[in-house]
PDB file of N, CA and C in Angstrom:
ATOM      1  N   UNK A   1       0.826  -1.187   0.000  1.00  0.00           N
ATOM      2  CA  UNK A   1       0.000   0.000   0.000  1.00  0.00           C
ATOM      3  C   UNK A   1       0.878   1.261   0.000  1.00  0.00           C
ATOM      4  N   UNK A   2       1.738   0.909   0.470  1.00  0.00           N
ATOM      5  CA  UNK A   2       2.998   2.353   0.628  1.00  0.00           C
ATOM      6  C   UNK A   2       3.223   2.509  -0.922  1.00  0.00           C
ATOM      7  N   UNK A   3       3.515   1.301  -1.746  1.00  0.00           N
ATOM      8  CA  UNK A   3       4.063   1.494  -3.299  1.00  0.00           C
ATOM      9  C   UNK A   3       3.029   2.792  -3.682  1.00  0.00           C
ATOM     10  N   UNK A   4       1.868   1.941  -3.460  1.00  0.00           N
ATOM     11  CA  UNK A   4       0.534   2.973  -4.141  1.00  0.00           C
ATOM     12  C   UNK A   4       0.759   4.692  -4.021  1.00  0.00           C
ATOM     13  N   UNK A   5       0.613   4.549  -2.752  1.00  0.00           N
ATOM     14  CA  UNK A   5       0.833   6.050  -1.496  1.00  0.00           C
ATOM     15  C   UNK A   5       1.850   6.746  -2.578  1.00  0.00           C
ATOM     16  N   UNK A   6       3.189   6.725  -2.530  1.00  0.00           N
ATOM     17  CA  UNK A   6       4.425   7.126  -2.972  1.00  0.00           C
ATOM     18  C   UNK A   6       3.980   7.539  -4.419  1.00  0.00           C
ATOM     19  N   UNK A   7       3.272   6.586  -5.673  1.00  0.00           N
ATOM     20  CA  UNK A   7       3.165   6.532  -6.586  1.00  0.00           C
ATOM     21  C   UNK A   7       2.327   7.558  -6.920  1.00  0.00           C
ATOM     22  N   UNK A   8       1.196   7.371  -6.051  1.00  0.00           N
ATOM     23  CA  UNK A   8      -0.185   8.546  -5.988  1.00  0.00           C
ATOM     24  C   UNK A   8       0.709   9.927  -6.086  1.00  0.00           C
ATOM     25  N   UNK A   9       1.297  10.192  -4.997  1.00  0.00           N
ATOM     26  CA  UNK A   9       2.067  11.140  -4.396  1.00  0.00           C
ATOM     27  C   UNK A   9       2.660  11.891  -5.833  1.00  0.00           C
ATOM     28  N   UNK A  10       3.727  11.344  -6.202  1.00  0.00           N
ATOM     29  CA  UNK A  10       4.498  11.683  -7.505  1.00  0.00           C
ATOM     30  C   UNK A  10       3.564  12.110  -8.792  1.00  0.00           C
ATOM     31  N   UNK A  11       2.333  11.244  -9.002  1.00  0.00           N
ATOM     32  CA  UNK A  11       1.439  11.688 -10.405  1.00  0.00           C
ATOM     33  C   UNK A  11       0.948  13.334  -9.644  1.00  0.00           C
ATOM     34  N   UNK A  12      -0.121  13.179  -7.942  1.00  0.00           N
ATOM     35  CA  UNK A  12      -0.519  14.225  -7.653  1.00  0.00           C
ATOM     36  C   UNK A  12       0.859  15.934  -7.989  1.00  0.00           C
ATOM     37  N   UNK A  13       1.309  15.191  -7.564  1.00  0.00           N
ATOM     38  CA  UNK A  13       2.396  16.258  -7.468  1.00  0.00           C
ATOM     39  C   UNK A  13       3.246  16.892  -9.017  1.00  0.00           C
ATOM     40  N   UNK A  14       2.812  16.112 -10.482  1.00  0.00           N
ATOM     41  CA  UNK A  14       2.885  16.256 -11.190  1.00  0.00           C
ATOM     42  C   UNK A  14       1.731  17.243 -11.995  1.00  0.00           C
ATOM     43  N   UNK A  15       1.205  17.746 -10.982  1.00  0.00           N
ATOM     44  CA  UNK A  15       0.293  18.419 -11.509  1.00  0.00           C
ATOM     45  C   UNK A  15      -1.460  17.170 -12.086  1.00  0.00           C
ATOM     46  N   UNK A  16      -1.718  16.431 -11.811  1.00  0.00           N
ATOM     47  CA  UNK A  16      -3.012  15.432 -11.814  1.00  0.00           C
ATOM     48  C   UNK A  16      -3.438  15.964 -10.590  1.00  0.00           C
ATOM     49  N   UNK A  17      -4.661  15.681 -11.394  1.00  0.00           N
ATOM     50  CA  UNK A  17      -6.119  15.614 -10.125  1.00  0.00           C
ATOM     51  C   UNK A  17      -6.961  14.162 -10.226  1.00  0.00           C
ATOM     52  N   UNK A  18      -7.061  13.974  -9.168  1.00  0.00           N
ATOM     53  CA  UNK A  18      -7.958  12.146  -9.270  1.00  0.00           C
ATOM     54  C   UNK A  18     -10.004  12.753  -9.728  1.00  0.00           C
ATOM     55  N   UNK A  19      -9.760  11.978 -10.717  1.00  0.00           N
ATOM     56  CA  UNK A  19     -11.366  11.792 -11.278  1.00  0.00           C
ATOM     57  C   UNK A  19     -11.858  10.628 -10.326  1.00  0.00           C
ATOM     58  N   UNK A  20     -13.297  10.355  -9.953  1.00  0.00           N
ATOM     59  CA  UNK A  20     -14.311   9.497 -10.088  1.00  0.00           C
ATOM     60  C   UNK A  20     -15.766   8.970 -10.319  1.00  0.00           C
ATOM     61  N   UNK A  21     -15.736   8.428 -11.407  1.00  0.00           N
ATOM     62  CA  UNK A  21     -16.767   8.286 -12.522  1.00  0.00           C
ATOM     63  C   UNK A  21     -17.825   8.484 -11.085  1.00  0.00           C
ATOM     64  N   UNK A  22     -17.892   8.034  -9.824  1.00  0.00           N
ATOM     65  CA  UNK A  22     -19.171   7.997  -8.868  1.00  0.00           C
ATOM     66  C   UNK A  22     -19.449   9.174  -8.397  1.00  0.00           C
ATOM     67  N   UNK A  23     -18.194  10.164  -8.586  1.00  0.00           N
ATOM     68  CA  UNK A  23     -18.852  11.433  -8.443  1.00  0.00           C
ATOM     69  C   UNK A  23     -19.044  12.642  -9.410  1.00  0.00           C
ATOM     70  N   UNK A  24     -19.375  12.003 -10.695  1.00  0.00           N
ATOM     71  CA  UNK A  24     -20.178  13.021 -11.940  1.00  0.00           C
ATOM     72  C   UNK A  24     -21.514  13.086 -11.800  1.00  0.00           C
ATOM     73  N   UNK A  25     -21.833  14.531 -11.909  1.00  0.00           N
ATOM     74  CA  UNK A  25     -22.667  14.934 -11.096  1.00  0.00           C
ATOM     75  C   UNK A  25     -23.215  16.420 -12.347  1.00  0.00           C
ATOM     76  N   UNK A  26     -24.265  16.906 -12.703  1.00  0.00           N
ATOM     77  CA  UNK A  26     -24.273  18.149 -13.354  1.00  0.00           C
ATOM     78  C   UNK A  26     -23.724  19.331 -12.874  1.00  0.00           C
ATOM     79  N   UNK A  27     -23.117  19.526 -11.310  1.00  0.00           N
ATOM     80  CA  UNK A  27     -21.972  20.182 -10.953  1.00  0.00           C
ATOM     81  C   UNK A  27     -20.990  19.997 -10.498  1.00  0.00           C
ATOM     82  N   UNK A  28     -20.341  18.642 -11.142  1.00  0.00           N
ATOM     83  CA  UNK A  28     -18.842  18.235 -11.298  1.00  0.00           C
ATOM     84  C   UNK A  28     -19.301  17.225 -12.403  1.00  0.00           C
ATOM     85  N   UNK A  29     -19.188  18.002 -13.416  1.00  0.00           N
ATOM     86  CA  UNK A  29     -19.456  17.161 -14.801  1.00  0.00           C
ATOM     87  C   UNK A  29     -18.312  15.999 -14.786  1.00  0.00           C
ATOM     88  N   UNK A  30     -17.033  16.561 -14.615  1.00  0.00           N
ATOM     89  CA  UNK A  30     -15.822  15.807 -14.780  1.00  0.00           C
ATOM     90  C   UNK A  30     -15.395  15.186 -13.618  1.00  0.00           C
ATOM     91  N   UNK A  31     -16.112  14.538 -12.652  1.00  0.00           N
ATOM     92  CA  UNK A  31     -15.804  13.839 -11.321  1.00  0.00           C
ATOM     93  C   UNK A  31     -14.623  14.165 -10.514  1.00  0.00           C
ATOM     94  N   UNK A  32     -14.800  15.272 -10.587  1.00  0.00           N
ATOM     95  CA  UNK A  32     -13.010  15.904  -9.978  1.00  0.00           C
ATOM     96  C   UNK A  32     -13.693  15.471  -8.103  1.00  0.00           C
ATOM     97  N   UNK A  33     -12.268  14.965  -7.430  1.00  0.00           N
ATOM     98  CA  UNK A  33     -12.464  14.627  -5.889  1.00  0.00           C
ATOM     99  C   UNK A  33     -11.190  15.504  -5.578  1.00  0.00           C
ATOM    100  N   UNK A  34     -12.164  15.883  -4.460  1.00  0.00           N
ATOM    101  CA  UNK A  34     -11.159  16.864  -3.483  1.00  0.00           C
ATOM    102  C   UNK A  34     -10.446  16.383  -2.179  1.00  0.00           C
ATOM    103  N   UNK A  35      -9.435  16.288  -1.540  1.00  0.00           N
ATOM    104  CA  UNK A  35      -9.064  16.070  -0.200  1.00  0.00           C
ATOM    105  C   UNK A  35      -8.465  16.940   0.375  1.00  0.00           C
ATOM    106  N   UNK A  36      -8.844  17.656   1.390  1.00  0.00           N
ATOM    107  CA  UNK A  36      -8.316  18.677   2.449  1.00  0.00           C
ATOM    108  C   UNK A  36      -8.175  19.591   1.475  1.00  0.00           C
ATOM    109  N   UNK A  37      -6.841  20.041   1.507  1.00  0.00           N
ATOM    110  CA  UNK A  37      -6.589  21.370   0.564  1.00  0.00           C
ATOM    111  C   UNK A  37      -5.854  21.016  -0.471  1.00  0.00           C
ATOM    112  N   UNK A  38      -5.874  20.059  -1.376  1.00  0.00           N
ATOM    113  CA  UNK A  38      -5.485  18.702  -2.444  1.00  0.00           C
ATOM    114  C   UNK A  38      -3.961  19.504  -2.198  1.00  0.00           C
ATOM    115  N   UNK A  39      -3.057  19.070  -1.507  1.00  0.00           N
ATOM    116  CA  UNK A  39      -1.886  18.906  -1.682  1.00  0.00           C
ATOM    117  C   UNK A  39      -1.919  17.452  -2.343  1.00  0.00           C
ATOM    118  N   UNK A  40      -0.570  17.081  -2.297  1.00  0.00           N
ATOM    119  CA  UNK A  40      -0.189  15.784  -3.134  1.00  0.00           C
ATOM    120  C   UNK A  40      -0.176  14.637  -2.394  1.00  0.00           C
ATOM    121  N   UNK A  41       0.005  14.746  -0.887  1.00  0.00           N
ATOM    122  CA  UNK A  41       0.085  14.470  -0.130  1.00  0.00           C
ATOM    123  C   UNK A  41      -1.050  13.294   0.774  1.00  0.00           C
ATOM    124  N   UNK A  42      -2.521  14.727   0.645  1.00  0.00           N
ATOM    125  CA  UNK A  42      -3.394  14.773   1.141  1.00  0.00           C
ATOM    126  C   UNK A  42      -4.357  14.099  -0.157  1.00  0.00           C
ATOM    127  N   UNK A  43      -3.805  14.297  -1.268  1.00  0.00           N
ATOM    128  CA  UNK A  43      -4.477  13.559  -2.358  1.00  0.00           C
ATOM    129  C   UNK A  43      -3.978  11.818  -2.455  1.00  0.00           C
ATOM    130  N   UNK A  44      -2.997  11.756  -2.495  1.00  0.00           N
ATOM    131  CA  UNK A  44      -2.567  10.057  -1.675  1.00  0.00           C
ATOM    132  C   UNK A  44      -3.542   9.752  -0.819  1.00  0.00           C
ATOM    133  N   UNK A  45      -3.610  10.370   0.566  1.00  0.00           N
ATOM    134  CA  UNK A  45      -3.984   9.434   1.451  1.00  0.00           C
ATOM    135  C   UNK A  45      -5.403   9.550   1.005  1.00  0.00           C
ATOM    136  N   UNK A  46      -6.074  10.374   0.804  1.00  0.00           N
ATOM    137  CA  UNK A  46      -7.212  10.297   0.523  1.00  0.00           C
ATOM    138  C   UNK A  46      -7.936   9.062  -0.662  1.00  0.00           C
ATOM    139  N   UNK A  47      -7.181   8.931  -1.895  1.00  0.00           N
ATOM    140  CA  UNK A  47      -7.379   8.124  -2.449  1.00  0.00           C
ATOM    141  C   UNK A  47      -7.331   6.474  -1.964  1.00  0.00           C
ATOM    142  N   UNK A  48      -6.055   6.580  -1.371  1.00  0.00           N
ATOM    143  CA  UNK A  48      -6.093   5.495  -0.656  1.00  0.00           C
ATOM    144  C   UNK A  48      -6.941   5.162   0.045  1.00  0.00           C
ATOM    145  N   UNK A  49      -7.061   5.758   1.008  1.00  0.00           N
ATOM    146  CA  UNK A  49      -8.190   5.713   2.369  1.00  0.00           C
ATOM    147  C   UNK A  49      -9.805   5.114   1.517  1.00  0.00           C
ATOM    148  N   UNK A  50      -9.933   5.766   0.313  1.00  0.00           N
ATOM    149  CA  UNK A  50     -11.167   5.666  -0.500  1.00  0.00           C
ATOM    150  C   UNK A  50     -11.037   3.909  -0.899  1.00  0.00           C
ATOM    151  N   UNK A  51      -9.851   3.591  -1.790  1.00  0.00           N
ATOM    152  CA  UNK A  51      -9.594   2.090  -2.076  1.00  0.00           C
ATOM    153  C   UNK A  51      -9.513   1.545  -1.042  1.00  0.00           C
ATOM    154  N   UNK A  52      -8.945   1.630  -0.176  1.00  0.00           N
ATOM    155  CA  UNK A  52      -8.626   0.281   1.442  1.00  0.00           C
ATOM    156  C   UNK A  52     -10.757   0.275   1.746  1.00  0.00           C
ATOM    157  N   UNK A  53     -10.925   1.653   1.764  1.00  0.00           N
ATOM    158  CA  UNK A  53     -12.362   1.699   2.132  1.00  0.00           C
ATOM    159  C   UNK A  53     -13.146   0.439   1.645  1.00  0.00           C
ATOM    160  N   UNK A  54     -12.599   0.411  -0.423  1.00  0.00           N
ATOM    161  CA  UNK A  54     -13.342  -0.585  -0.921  1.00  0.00           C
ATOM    162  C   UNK A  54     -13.233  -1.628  -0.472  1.00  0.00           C
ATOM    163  N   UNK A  55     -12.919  -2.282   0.086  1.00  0.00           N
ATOM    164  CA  UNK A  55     -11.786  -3.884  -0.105  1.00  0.00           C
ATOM    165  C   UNK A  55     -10.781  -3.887  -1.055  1.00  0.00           C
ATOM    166  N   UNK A  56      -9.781  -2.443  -1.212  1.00  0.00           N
ATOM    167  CA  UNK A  56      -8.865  -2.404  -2.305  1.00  0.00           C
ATOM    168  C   UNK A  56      -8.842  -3.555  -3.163  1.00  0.00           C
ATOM    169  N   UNK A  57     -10.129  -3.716  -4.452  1.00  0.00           N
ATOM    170  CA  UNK A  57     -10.196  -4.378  -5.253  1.00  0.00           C
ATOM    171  C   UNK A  57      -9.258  -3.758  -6.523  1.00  0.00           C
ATOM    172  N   UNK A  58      -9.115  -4.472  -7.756  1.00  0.00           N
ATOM    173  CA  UNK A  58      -8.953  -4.295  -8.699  1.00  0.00           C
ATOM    174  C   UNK A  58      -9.102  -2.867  -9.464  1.00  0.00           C
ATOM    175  N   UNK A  59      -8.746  -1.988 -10.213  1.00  0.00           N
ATOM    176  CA  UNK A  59      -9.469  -0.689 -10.345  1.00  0.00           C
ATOM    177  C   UNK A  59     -10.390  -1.602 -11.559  1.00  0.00           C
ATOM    178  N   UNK A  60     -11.947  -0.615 -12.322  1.00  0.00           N
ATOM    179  CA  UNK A  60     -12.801  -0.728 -13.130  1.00  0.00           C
ATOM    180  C   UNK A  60     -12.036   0.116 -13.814  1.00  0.00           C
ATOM    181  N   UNK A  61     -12.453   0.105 -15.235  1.00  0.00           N
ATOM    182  CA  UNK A  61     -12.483   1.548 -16.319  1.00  0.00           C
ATOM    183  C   UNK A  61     -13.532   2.260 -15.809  1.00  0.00           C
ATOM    184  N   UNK A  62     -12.936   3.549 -15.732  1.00  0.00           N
ATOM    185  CA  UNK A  62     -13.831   4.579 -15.261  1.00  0.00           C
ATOM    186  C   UNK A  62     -13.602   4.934 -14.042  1.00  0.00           C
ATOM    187  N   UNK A  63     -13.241   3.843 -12.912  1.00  0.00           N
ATOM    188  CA  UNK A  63     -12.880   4.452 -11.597  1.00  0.00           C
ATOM    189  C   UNK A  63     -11.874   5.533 -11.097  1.00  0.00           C
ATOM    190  N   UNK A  64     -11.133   5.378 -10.528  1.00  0.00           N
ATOM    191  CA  UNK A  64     -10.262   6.722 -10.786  1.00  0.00           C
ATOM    192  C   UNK A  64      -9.106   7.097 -11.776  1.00  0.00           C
ATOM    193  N   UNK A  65      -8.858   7.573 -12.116  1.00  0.00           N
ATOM    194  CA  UNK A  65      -8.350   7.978 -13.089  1.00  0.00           C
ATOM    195  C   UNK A  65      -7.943   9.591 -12.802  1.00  0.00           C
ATOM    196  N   UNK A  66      -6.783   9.864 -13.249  1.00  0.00           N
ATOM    197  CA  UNK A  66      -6.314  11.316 -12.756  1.00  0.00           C
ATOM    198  C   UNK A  66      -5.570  12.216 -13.714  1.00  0.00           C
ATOM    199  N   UNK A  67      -5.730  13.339 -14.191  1.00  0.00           N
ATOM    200  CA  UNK A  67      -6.440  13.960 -15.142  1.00  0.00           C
ATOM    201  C   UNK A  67      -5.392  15.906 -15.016  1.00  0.00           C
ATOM    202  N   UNK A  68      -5.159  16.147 -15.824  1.00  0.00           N
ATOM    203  CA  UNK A  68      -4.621  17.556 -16.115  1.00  0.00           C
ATOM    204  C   UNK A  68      -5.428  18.308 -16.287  1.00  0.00           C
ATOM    205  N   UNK A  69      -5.213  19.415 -16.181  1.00  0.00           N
ATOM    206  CA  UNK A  69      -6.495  20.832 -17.073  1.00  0.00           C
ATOM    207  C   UNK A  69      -5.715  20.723 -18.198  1.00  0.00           C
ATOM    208  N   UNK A  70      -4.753  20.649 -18.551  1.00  0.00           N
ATOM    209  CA  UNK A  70      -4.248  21.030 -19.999  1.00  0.00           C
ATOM    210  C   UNK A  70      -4.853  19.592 -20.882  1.00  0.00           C
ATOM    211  N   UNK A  71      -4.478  18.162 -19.965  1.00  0.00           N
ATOM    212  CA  UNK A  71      -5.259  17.239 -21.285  1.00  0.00           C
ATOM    213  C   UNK A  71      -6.461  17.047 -21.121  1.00  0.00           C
ATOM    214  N   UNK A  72      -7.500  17.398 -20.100  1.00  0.00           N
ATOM    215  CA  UNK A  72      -8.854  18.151 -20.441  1.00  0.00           C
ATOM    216  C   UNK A  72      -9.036  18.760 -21.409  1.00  0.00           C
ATOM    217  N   UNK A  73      -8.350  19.754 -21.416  1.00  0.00           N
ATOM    218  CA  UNK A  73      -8.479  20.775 -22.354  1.00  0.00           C
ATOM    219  C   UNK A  73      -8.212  20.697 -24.147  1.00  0.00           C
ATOM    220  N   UNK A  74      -7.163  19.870 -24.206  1.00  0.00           N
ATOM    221  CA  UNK A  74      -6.575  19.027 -25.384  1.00  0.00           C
ATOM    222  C   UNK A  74      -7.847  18.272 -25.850  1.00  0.00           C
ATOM    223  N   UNK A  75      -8.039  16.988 -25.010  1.00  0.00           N
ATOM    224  CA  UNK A  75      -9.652  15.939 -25.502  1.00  0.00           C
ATOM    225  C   UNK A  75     -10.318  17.352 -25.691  1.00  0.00           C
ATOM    226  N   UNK A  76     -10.824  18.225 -25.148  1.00  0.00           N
ATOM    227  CA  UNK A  76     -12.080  19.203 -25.351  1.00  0.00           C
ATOM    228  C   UNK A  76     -11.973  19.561 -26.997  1.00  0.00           C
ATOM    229  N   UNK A  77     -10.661  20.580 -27.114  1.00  0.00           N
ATOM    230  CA  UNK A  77     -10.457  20.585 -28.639  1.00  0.00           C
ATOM    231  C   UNK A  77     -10.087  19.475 -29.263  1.00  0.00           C
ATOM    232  N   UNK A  78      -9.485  18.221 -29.720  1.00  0.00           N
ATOM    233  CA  UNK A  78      -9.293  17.492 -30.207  1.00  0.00           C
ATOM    234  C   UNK A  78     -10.874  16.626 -30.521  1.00  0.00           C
ATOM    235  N   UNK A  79     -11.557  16.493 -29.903  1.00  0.00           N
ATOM    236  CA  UNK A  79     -13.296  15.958 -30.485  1.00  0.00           C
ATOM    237  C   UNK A  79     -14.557  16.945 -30.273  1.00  0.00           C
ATOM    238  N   UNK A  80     -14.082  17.859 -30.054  1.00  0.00           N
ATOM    239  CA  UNK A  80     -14.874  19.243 -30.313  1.00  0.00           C
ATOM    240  C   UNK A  80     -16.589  19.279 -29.894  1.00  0.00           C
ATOM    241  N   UNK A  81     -16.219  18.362 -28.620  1.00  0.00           N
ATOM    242  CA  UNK A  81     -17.090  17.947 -27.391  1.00  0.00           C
ATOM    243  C   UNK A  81     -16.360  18.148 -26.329  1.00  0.00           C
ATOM    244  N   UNK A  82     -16.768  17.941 -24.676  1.00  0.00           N
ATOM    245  CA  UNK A  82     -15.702  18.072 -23.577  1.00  0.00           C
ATOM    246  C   UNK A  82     -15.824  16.308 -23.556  1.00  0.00           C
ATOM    247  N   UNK A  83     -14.929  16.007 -23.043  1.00  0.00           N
ATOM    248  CA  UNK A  83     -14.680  14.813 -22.841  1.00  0.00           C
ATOM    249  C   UNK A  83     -15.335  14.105 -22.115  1.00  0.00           C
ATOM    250  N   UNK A  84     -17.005  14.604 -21.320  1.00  0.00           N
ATOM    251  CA  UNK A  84     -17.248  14.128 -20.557  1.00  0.00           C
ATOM    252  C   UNK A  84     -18.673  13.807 -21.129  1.00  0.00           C
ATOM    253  N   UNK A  85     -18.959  14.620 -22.288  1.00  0.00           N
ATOM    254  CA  UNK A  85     -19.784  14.276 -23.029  1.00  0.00           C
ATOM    255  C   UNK A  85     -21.155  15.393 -23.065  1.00  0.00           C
ATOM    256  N   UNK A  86     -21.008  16.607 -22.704  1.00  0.00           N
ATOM    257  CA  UNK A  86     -21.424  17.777 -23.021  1.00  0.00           C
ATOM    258  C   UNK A  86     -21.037  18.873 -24.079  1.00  0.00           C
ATOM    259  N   UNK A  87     -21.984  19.820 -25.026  1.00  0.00           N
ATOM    260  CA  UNK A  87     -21.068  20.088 -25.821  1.00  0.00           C
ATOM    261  C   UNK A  87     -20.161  21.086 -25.316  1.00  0.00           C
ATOM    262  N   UNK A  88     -19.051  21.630 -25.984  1.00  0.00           N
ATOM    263  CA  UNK A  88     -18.295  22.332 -25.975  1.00  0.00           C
ATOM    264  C   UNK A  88     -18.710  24.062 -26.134  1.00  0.00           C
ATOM    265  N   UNK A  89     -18.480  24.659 -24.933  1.00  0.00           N
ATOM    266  CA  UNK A  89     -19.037  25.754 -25.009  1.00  0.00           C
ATOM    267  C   UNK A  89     -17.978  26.870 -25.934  1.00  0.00           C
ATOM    268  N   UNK A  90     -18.627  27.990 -26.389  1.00  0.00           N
ATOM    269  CA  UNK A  90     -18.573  29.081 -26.892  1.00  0.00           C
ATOM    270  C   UNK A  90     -18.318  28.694 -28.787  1.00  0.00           C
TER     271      UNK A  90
END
């Protein structure tokens, strides 16, 4: 579980934010999850804490997944939809 922790740590801290498909919502279209004040840190344990929660199973497609504003933004222009499946404003 530490591998995970450490690993989390390094993507958060790369600038990612953790998506989850269970929390898209019409005001978090894009399932963005928050922990404390999302340091990188606080985004580890939190994720974690969320998987151990599950019975740290297997991940699904769609479960978390962790995500840039810039390649948000890229999928948005590149299929000229948002990626989440609303159209593309302006």
């Amino acid at each position: 579980m530490n591998y995970v922790r450490r690993a989390l740590v390094v993507i958060a801290s790369s600038g990612a934010t953790p998506e989850d498909a269970s929390l898209v919502t019409s005001e978090n279209p894009q399932g963005l999850a928050h922990f404390g004040t999302d340091t990188p840190e606080e985004i580890a344990d939190g994720v974690v804490a969320a998987w151990v929660a599950k019975g740290m199973p297997d991940p699904e497609w769609g479960d978390w997944r962790f995500n840039t504003a810039e390649n948000r933004a890229t999928l948005d222009e590149f299929s000229g939809r948002d990626f989440y499946g609303s159209p593309t404003k302006g």
